[in-house]
C-alpha atoms as a PDB file:
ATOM      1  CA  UNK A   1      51.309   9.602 -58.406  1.00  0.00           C
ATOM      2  CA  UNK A   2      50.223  12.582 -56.403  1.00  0.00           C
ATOM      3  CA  UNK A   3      48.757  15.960 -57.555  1.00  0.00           C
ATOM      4  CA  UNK A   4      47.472  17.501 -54.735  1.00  0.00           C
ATOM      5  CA  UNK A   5      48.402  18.130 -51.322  1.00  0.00           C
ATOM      6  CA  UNK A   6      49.973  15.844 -48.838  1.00  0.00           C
ATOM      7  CA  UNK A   7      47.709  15.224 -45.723  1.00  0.00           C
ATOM      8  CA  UNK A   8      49.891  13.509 -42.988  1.00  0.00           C
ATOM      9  CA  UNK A   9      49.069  11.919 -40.063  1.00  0.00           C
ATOM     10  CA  UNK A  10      49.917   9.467 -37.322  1.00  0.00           C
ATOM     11  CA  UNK A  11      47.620   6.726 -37.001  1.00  0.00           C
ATOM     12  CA  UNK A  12      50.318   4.293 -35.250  1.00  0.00           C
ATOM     13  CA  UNK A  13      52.518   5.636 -33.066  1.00  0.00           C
ATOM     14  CA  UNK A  14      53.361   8.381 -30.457  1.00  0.00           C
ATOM     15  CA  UNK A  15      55.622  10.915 -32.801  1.00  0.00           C
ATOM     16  CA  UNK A  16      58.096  13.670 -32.221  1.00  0.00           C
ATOM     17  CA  UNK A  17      56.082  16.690 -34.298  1.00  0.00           C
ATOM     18  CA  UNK A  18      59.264  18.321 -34.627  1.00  0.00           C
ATOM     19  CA  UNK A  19      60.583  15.666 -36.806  1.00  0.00           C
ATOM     20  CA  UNK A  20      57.799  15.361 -38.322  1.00  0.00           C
ATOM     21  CA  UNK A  21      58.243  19.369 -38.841  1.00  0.00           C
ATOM     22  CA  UNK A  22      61.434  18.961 -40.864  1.00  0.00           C
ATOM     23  CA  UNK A  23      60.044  15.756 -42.683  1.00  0.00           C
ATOM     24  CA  UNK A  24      57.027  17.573 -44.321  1.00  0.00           C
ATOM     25  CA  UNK A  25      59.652  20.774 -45.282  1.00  0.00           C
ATOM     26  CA  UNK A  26      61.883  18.018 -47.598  1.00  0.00           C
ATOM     27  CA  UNK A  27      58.521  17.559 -48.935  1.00  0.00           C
ATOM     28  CA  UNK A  28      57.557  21.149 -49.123  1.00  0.00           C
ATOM     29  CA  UNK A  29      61.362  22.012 -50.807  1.00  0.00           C
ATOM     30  CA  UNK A  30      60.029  19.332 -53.458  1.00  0.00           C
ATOM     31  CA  UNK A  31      57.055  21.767 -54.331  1.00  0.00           C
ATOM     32  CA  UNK A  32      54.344  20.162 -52.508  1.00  0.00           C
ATOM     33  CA  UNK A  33      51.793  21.777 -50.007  1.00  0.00           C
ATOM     34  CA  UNK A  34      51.876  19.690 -46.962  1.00  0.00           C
ATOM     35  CA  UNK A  35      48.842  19.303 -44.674  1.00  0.00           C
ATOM     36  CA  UNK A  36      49.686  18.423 -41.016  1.00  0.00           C
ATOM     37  CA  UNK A  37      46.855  17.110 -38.512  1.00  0.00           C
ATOM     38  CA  UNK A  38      46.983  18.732 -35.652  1.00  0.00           C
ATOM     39  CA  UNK A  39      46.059  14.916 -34.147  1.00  0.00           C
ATOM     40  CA  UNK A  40      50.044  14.338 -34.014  1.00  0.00           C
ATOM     41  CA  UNK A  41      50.402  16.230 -30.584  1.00  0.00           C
ATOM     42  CA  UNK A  42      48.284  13.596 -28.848  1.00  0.00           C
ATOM     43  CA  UNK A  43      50.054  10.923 -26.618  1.00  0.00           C
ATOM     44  CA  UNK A  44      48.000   7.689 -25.449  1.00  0.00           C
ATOM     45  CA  UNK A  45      50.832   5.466 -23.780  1.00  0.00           C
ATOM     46  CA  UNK A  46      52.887   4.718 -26.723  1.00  0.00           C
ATOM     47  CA  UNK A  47      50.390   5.574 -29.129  1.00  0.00           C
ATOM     48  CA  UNK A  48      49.563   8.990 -31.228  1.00  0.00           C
ATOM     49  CA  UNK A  49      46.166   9.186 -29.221  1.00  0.00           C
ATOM     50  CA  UNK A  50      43.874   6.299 -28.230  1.00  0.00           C
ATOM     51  CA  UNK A  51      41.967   4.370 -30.927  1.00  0.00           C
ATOM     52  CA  UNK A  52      39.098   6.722 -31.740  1.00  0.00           C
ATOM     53  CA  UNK A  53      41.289   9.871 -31.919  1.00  0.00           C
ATOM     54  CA  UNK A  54      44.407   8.001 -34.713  1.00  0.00           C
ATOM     55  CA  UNK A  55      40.792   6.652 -36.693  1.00  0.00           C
ATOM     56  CA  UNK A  56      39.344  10.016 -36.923  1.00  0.00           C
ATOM     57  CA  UNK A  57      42.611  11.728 -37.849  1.00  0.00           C
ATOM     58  CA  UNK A  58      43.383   9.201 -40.156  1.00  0.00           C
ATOM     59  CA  UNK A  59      39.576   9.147 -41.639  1.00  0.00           C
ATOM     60  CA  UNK A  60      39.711  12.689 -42.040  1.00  0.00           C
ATOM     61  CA  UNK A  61      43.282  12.726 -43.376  1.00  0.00           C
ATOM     62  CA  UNK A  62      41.828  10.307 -46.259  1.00  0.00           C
ATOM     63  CA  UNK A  63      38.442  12.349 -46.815  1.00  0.00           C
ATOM     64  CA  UNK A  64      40.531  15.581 -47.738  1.00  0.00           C
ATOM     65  CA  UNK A  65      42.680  13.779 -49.547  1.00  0.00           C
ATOM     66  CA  UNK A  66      39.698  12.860 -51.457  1.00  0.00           C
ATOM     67  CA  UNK A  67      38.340  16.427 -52.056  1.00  0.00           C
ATOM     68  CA  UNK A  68      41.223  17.660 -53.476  1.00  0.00           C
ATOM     69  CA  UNK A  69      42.973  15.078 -55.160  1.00  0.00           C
ATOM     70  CA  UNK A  70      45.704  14.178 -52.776  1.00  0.00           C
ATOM     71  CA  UNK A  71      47.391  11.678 -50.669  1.00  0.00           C
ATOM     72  CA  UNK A  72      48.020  10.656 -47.010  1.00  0.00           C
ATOM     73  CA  UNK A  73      51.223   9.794 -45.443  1.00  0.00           C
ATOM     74  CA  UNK A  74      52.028   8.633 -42.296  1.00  0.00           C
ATOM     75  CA  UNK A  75      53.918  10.149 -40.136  1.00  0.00           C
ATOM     76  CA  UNK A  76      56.278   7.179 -38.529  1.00  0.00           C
ATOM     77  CA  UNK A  77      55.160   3.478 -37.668  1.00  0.00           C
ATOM     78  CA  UNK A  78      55.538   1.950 -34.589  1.00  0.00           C
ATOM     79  CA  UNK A  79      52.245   0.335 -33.723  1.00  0.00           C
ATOM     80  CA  UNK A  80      48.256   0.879 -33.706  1.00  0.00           C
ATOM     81  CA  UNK A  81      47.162   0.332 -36.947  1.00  0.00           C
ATOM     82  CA  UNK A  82      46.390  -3.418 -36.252  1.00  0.00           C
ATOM     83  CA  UNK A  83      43.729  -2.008 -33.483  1.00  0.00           C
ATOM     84  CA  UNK A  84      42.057   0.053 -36.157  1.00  0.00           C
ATOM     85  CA  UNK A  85      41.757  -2.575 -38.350  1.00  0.00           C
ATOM     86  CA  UNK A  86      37.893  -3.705 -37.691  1.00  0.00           C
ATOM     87  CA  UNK A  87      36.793  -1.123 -38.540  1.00  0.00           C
ATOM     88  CA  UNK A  88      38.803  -0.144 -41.746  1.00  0.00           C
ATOM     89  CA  UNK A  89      37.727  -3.266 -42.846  1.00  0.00           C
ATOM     90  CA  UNK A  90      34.226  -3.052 -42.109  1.00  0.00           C
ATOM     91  CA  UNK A  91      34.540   0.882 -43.582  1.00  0.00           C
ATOM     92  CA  UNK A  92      37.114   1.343 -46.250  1.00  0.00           C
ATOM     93  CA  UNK A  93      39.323   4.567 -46.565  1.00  0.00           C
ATOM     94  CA  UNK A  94      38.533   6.581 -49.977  1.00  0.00           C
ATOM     95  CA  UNK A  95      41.051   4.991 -52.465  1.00  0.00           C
ATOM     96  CA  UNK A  96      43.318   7.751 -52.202  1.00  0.00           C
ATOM     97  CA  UNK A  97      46.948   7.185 -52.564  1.00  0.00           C
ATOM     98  CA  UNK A  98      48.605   6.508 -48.892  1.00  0.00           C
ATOM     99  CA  UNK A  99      52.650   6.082 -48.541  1.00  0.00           C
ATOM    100  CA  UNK A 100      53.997   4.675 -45.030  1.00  0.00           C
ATOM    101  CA  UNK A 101      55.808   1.399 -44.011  1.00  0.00           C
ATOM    102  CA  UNK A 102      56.864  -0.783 -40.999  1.00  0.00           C
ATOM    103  CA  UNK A 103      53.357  -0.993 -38.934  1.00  0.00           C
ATOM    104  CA  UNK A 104      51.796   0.577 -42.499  1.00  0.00           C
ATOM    105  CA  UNK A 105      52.092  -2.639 -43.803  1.00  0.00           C
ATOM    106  CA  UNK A 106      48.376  -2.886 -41.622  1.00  0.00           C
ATOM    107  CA  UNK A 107      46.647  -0.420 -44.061  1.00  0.00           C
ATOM    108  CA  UNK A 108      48.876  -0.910 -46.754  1.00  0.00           C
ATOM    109  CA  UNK A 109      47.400  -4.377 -47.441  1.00  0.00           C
ATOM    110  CA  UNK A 110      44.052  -3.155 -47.081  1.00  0.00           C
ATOM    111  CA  UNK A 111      43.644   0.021 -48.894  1.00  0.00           C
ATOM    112  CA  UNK A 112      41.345   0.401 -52.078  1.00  0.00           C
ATOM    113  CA  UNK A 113      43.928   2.986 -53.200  1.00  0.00           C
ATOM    114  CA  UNK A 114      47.119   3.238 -55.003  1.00  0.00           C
ATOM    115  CA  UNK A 115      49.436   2.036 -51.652  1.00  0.00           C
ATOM    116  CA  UNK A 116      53.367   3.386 -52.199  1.00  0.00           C
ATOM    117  CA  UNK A 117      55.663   1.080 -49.645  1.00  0.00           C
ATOM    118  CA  UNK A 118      57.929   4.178 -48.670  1.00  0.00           C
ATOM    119  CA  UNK A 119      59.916   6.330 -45.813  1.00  0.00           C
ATOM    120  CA  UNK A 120      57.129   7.580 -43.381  1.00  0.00           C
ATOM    121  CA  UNK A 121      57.826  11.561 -42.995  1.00  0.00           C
ATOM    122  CA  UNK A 122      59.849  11.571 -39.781  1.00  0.00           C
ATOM    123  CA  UNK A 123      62.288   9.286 -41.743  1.00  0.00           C
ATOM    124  CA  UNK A 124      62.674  11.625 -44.429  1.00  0.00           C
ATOM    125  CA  UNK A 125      65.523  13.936 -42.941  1.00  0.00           C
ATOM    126  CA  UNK A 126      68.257  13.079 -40.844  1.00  0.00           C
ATOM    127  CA  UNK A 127      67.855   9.450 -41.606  1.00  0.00           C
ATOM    128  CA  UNK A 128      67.034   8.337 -45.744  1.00  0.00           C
ATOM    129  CA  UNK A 129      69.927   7.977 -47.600  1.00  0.00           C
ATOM    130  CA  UNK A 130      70.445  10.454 -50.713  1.00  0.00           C
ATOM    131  CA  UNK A 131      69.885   7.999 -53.126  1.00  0.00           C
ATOM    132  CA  UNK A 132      66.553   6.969 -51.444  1.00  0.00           C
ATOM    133  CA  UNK A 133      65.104  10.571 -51.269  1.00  0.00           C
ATOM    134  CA  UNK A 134      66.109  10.832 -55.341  1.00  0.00           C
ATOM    135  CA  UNK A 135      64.205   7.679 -55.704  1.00  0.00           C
ATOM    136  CA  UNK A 136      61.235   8.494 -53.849  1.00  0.00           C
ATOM    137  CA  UNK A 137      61.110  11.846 -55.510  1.00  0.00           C
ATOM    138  CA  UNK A 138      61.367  10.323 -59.056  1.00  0.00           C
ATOM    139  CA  UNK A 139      58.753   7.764 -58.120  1.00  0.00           C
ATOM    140  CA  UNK A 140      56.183  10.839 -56.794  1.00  0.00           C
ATOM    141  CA  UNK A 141      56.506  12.187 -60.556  1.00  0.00           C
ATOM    142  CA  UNK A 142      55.466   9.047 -62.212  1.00  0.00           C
ATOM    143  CA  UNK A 143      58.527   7.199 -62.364  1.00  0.00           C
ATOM    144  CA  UNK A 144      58.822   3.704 -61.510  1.00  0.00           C
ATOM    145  CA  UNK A 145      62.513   2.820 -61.376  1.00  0.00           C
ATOM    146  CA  UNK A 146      63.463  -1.011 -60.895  1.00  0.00           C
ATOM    147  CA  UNK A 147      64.899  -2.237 -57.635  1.00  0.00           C
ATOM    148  CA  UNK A 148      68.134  -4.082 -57.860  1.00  0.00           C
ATOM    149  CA  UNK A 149      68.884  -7.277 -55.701  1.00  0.00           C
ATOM    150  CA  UNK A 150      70.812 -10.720 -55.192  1.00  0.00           C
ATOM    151  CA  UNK A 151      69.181 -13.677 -56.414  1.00  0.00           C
ATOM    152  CA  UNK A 152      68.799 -16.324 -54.273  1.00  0.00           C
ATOM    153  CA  UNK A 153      66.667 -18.385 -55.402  1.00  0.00           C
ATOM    154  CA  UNK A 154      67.237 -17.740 -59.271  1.00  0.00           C
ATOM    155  CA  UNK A 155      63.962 -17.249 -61.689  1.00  0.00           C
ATOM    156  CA  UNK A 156      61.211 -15.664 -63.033  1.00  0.00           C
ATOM    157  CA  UNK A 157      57.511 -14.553 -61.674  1.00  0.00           C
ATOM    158  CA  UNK A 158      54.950 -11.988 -62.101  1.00  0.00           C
ATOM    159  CA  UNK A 159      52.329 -11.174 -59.795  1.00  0.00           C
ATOM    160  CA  UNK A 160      50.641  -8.578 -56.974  1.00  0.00           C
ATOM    161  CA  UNK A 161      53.178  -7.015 -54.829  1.00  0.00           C
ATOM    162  CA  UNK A 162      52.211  -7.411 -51.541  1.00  0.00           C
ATOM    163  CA  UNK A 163      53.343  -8.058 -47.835  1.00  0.00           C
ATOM    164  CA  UNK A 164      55.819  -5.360 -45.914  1.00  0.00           C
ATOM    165  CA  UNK A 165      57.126  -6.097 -42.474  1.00  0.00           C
ATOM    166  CA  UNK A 166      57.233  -9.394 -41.598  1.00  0.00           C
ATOM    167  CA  UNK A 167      56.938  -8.848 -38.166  1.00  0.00           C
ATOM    168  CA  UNK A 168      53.448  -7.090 -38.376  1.00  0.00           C
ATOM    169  CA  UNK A 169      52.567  -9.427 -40.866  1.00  0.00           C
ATOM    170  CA  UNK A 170      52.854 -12.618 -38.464  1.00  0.00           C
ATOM    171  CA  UNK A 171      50.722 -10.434 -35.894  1.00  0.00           C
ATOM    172  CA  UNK A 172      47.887 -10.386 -38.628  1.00  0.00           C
ATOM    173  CA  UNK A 173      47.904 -13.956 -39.185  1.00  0.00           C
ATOM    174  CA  UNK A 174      44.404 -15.761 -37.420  1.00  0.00           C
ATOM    175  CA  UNK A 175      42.647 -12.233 -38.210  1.00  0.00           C
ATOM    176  CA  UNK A 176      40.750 -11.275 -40.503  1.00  0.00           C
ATOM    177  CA  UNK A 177      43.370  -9.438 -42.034  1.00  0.00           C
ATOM    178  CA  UNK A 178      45.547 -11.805 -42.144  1.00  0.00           C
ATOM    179  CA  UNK A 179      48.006 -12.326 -45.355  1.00  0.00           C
ATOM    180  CA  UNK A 180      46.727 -14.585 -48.368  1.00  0.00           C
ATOM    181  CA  UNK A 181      49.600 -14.284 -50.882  1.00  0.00           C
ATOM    182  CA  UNK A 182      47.835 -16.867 -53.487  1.00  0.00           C
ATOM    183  CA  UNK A 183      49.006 -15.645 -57.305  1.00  0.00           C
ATOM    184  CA  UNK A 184      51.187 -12.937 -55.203  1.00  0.00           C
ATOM    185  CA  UNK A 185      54.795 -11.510 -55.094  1.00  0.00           C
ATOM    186  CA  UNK A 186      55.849 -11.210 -51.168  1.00  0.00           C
ATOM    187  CA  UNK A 187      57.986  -8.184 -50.058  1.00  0.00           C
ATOM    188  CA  UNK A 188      59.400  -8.413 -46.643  1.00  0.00           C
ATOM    189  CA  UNK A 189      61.785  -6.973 -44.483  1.00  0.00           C
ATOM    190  CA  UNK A 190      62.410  -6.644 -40.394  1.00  0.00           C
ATOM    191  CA  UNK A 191      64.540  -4.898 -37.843  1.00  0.00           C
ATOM    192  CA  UNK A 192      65.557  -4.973 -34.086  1.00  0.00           C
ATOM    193  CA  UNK A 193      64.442  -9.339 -35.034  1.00  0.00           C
ATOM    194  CA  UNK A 194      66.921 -11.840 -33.589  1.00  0.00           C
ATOM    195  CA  UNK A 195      67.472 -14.358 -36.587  1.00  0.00           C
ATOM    196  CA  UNK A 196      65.761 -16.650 -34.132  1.00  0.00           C
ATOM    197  CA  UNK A 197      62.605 -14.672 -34.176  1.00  0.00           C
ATOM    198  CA  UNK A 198      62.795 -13.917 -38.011  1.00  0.00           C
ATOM    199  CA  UNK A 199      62.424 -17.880 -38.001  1.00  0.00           C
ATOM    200  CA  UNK A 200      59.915 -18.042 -35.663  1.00  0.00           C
ATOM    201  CA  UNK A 201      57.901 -15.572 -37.430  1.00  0.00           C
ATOM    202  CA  UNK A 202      58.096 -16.826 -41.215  1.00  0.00           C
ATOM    203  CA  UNK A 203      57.435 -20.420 -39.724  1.00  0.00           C
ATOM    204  CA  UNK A 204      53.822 -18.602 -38.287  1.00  0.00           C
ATOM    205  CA  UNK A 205      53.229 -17.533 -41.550  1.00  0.00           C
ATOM    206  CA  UNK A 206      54.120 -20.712 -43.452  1.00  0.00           C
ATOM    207  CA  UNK A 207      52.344 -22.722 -40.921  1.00  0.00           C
ATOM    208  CA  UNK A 208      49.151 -20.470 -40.470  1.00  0.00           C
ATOM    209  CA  UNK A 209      48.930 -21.301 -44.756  1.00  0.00           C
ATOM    210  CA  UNK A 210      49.928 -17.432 -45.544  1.00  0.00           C
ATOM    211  CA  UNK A 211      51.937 -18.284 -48.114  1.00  0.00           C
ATOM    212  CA  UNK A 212      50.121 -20.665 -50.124  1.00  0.00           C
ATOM    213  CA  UNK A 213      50.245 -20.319 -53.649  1.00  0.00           C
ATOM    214  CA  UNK A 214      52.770 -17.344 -53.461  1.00  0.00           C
ATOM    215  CA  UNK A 215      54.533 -16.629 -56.850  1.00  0.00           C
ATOM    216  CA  UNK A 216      57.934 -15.670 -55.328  1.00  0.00           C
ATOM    217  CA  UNK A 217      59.407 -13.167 -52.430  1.00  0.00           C
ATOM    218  CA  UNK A 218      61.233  -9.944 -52.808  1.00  0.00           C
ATOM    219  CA  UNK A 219      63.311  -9.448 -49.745  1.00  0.00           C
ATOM    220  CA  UNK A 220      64.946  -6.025 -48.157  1.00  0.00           C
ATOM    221  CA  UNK A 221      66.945  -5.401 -45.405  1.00  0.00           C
ATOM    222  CA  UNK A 222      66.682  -7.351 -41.959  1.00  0.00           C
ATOM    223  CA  UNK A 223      68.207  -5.120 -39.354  1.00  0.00           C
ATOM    224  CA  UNK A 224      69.690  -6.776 -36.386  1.00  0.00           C
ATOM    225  CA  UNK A 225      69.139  -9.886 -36.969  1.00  0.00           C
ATOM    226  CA  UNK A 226      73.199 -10.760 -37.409  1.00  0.00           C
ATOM    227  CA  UNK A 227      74.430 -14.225 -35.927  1.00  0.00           C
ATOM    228  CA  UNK A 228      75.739 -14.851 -32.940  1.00  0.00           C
ATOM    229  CA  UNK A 229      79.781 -13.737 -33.249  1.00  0.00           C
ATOM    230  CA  UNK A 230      81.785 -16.803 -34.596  1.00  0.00           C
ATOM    231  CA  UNK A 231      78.654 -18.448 -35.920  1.00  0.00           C
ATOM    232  CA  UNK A 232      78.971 -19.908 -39.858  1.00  0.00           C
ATOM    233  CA  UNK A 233      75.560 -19.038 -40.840  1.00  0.00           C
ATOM    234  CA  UNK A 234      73.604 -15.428 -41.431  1.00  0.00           C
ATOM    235  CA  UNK A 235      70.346 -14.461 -41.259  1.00  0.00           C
ATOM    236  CA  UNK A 236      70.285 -14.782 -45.326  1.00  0.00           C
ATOM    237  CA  UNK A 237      70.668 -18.851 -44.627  1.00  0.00           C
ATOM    238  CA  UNK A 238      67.843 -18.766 -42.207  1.00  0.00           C
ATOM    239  CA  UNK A 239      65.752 -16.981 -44.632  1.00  0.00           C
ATOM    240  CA  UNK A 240      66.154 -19.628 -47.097  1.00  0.00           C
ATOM    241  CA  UNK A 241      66.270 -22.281 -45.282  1.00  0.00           C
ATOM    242  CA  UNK A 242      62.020 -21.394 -44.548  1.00  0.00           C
ATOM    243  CA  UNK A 243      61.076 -19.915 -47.840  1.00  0.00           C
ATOM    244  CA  UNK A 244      63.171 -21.791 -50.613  1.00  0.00           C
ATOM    245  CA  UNK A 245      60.567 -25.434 -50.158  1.00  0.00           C
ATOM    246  CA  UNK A 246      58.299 -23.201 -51.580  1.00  0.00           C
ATOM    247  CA  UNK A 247      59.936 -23.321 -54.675  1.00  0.00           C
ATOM    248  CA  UNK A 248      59.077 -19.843 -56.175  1.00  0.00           C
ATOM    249  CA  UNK A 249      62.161 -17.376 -56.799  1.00  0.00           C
ATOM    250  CA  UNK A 250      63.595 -15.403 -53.983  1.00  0.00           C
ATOM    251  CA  UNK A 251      65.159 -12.281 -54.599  1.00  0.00           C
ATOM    252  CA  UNK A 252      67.126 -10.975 -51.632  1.00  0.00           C
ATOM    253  CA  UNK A 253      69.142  -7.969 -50.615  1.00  0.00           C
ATOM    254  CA  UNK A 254      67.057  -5.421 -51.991  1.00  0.00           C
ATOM    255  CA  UNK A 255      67.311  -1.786 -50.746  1.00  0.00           C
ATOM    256  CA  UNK A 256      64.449  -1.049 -48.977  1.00  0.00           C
ATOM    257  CA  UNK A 257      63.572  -1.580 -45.076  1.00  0.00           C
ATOM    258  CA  UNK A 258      64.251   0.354 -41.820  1.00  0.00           C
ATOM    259  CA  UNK A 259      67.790   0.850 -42.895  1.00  0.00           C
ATOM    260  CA  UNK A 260      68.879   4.316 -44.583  1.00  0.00           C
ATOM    261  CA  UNK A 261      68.461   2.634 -47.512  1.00  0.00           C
ATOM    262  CA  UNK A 262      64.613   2.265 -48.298  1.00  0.00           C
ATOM    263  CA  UNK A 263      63.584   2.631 -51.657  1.00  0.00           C
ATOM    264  CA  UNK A 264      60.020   3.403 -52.403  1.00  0.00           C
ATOM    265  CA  UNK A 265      57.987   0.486 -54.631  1.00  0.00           C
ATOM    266  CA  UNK A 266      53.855   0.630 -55.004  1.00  0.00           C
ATOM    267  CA  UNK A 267      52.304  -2.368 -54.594  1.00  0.00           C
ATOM    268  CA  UNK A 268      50.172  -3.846 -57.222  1.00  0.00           C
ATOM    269  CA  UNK A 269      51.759  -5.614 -60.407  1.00  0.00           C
ATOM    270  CA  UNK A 270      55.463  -6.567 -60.780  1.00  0.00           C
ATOM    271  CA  UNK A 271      57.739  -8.972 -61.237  1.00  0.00           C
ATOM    272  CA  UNK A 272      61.049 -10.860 -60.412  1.00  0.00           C
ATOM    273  CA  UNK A 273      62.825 -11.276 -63.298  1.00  0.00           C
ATOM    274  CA  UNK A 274      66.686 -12.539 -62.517  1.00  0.00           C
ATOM    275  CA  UNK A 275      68.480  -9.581 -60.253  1.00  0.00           C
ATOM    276  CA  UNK A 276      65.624  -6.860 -61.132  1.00  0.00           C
ATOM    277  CA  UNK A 277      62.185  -6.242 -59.143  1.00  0.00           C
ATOM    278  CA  UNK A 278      60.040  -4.553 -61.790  1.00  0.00           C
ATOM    279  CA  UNK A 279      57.069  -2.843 -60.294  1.00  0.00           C
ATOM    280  CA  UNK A 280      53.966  -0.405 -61.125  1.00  0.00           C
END
């Protein structure tokens, strides 16, 4: 999926550049040259700089990425990319391959180019699991290994991966980014949500029409969002109890999220076929 150098940046927010450091050496150990914008150091509140500085870095990041056939990849989430929006919109990127998550899911589901649902690079030591590190590096050579998952609601559908965290995407909804998962396969996941909010927020979505003619839901890992102690019902029954009306397959417990278990996928065509999410 990538042949040239990596050109990472932080267009969300503020990020420790020293774990950002040691993320872009596991990529270097891998045998790729890794570009890092100097942007990182900047600080605006809780963001990596204030809205012109993360769109020039990330604009830049993309146009180099363009020259010499490589790929941007964002340093850690957080939040910001929702306040660069306009004007990615109104400008698109260069379709060059970009690989983030969590407040990625902004660009993700707006980029012309090939868009890789992965750890950002400050997740990629001290935190990815083994297994998700040999995934991601099999899927950076080409590979495109099946996820593996419960299923939940039991079936079959094929259709554009799309979606990310669910939290960002309820933000988006009444924008002109908002989600429109017509003829579309719906990856979510969450964390630090109460199961009380996780409702809250998949009602938005259902509600503001998001999910209108969706094809089915592949979902990961939903971090914190455990029942009250004693209670007889999980987060998994408050999941379903919103998305199974919709009567599309639901595939749940897959490995990917803000846990240590986050498998890379690339959006675009796949499927839900019984316990496997087939992708790319």
């Amino acid at each position: 999926m990538i042949r040239g150098p990596i050109h990472v940046v932080a267009p969300s927010g503020a990020v420790d550049p020293e774990r950002v450091a040691a993320g872009a050496d596991v990529l270097r150990a891998w045998g790729y040259r890794v570009e890092v914008d100097p942007s990182i150091t900047l600080r605006h509140r809780y963001l990596a700089g204030d809205d012109d500085a993360r769109l020039s870095a990330l604009r830049r990041a993309a146009e180099a990425a363009a020259a010499d056939d490589g790929a941007v990849w964002m340093a850690r989430g957080g939040y910001g990319l929702s306040r660069l929006l306009p004007h990615l919109l109104d400008r698109p990127l260069p379709a060059v391959p970009v690989v983030g998550f969590s407040d990625g899911t902004v660009l993700l589901n707006h980029h012309p180019g090939a868009c890789l649902h992965g750890p950002v690079i400050n997740s990629l030591l001290g935190h990815a699991d083994k297994d998700s590190l040999a995934h991601l590096r099999a899927v950076l050579q080409g590979e495109t290994p099946a996820l593996t998952g419960t299923p939940w609601v039991p079936g079959s559908a094929s259709g554009r991966l799309v979606g990310g965290n669910l939290c960002v995407l309820a933000s988006l909804a009444g924008t002109p980014g908002a989600l429109r998962a017509a003829g579309c396969i719906v990856a979510l996941e969450d964390t630090g949500e109460a199961a009380y909010k996780v409702d809250r927020l998949l009602t938005q979505l259902i509600q503001a029409g998001a999910f209108d003619g969706v094809r089915g839901f592949a979902l990961g890992t939903f971090d914190g969002a455990d029942a009250p102690d004693g209670a007889d019902w999980s987060v998994r029954d408050v999941l379903l109890e919103r998305l199974s009306p919709l009567g599309v397959p639901v595939l749940g417990g897959l490995p990917f999220g803000h846990g240590r278990a986050n498998r890379a996928f690339r959006f675009g065509p796949a499927r839900i076929d019984g316990d496997q999410l087939t992708w790319g």
